[in-house]
C-alpha atoms as a PDB file:
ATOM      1  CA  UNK A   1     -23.243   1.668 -11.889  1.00  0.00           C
ATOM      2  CA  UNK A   2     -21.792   0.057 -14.765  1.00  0.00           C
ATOM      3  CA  UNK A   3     -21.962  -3.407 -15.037  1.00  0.00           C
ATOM      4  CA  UNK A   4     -18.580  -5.055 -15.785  1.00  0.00           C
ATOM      5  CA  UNK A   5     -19.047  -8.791 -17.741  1.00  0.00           C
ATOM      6  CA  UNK A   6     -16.653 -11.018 -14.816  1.00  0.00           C
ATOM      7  CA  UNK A   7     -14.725 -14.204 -15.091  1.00  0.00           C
ATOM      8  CA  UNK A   8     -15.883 -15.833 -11.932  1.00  0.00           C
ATOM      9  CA  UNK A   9     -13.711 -18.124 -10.310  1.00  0.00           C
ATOM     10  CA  UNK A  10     -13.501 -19.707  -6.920  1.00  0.00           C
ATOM     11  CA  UNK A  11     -10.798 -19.225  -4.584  1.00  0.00           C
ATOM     12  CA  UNK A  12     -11.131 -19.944  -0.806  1.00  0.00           C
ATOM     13  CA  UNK A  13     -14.221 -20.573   0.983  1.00  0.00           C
ATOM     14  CA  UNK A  14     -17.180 -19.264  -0.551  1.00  0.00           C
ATOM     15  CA  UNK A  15     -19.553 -17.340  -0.177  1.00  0.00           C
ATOM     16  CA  UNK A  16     -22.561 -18.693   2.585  1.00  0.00           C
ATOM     17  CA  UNK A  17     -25.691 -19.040   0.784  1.00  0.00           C
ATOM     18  CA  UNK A  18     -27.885 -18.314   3.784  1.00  0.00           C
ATOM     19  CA  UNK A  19     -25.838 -15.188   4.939  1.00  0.00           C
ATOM     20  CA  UNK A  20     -24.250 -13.514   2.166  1.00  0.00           C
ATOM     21  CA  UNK A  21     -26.504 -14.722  -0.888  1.00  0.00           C
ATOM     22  CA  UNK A  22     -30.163 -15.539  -0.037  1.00  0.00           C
ATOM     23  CA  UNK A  23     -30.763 -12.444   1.081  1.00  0.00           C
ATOM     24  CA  UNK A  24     -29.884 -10.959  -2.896  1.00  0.00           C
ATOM     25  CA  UNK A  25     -31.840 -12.992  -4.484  1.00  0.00           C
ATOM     26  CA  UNK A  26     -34.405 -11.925  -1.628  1.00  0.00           C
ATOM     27  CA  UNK A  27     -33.785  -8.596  -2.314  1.00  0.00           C
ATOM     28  CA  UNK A  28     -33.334  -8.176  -6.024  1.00  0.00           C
ATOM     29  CA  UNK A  29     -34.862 -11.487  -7.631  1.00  0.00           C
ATOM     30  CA  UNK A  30     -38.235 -13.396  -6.031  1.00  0.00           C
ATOM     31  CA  UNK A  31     -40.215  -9.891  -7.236  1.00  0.00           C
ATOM     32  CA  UNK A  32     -40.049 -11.838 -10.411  1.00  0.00           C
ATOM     33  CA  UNK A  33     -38.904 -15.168 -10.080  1.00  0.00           C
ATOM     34  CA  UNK A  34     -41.226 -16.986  -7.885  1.00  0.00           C
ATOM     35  CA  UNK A  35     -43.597 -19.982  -8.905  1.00  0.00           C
ATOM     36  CA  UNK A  36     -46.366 -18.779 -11.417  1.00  0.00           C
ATOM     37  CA  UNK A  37     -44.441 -15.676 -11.978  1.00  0.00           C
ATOM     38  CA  UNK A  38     -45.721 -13.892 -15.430  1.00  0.00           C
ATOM     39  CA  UNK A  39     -42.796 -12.510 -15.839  1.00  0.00           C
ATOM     40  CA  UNK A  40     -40.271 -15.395 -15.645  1.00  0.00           C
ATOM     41  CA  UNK A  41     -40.592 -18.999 -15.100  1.00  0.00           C
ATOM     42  CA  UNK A  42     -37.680 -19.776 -13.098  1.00  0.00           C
ATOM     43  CA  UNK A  43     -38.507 -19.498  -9.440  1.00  0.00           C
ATOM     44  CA  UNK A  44     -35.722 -18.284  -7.227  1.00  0.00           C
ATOM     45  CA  UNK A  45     -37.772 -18.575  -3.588  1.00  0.00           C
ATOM     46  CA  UNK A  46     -35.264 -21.270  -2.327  1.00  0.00           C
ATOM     47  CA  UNK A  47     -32.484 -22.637  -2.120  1.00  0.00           C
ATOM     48  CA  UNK A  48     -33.875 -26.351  -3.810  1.00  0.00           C
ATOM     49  CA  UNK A  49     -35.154 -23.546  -6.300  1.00  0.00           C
ATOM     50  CA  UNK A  50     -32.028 -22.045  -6.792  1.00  0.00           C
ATOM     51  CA  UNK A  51     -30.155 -24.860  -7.187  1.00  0.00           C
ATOM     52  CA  UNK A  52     -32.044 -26.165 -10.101  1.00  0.00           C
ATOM     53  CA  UNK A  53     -30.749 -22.755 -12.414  1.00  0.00           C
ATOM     54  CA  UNK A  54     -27.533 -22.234 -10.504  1.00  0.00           C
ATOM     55  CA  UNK A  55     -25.886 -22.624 -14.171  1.00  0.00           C
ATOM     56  CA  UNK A  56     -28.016 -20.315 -16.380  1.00  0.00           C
ATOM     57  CA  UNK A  57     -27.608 -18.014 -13.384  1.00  0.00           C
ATOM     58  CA  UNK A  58     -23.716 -18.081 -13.650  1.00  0.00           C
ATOM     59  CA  UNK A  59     -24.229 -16.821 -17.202  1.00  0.00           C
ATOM     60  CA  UNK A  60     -26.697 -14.426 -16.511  1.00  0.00           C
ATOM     61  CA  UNK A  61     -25.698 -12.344 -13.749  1.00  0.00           C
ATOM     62  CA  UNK A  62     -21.687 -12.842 -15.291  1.00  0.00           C
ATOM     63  CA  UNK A  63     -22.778 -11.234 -18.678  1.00  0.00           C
ATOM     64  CA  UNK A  64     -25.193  -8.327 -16.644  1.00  0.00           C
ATOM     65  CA  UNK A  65     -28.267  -9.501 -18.321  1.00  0.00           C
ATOM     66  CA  UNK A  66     -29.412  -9.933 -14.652  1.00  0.00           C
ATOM     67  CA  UNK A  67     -31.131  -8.346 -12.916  1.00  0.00           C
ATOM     68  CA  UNK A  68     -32.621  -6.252 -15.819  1.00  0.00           C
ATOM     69  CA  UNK A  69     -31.658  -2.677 -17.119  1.00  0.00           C
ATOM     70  CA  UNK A  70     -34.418  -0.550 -15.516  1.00  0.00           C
ATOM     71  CA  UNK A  71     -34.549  -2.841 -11.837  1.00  0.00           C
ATOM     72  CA  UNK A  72     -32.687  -2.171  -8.845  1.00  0.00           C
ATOM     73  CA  UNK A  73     -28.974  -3.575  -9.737  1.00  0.00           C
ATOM     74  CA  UNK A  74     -26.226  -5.344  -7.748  1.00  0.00           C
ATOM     75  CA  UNK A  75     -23.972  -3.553  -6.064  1.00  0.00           C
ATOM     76  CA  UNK A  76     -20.418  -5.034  -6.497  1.00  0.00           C
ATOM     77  CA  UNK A  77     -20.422  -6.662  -3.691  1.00  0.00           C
ATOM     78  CA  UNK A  78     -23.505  -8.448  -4.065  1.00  0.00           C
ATOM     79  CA  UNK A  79     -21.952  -9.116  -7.446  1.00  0.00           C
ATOM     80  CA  UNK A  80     -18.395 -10.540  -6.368  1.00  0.00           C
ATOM     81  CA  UNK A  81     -20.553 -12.492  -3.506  1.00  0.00           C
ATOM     82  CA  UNK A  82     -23.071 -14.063  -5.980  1.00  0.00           C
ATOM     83  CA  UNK A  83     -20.536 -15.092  -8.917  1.00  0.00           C
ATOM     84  CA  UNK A  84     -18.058 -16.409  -6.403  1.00  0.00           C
ATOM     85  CA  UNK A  85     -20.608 -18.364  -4.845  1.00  0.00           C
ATOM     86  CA  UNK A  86     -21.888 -20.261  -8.182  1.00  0.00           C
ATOM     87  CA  UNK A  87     -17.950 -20.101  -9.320  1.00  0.00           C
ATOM     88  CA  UNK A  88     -17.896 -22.418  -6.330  1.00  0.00           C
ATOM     89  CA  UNK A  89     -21.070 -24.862  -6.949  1.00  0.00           C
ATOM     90  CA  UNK A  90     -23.703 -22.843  -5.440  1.00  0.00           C
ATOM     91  CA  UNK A  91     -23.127 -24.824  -1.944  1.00  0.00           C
ATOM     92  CA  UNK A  92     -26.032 -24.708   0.871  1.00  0.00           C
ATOM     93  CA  UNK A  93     -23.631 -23.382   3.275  1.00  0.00           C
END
């Protein structure tokens, strides 16, 4: 899959952190990004965690530099779901 650089923007209700975007970062980000990581020192385990790089993450994930050629990637709905949810302020909803 080809990762497309997005324009996130909210509209609506977003995205609910514990159903729809917890389990990504679950999925496709604590296997590196967890406290003492050697790989990266931002630690994704929570939401408090979370929080803290909600902005760098917007960047990140918007211009595909995450997750990493070479790692399991987002699907585009895990996409759309992630950058509407930070478009919106990263809520704990």
């Amino acid at each position: 899959m080809t990762c497309a650089r997005a324009d996130p923007t909210c509209e609506g209700s977003p995205p609910s952190y514990a159903h729809d975007v917890a389990p990504i970062f679950a999925e496709l980000c604590v296997s590196c990004h967890y406290a003492g990581s050697p790989y990266s020192p931002t630690s994704l385990v929570d939401y408090a965690k979370v929080q803290l790089s909600s902005g760098s993450s917007l960047g990140e994930v918007e211009a595909c530099l995450m997750p990493p050629l070479g790692t399991p990637q987002l699907t585009e709905a895990q996409r759309t779901a992630m950058l509407a949810w930070l478009a919106c302020g990263s809520p704990d909803n």
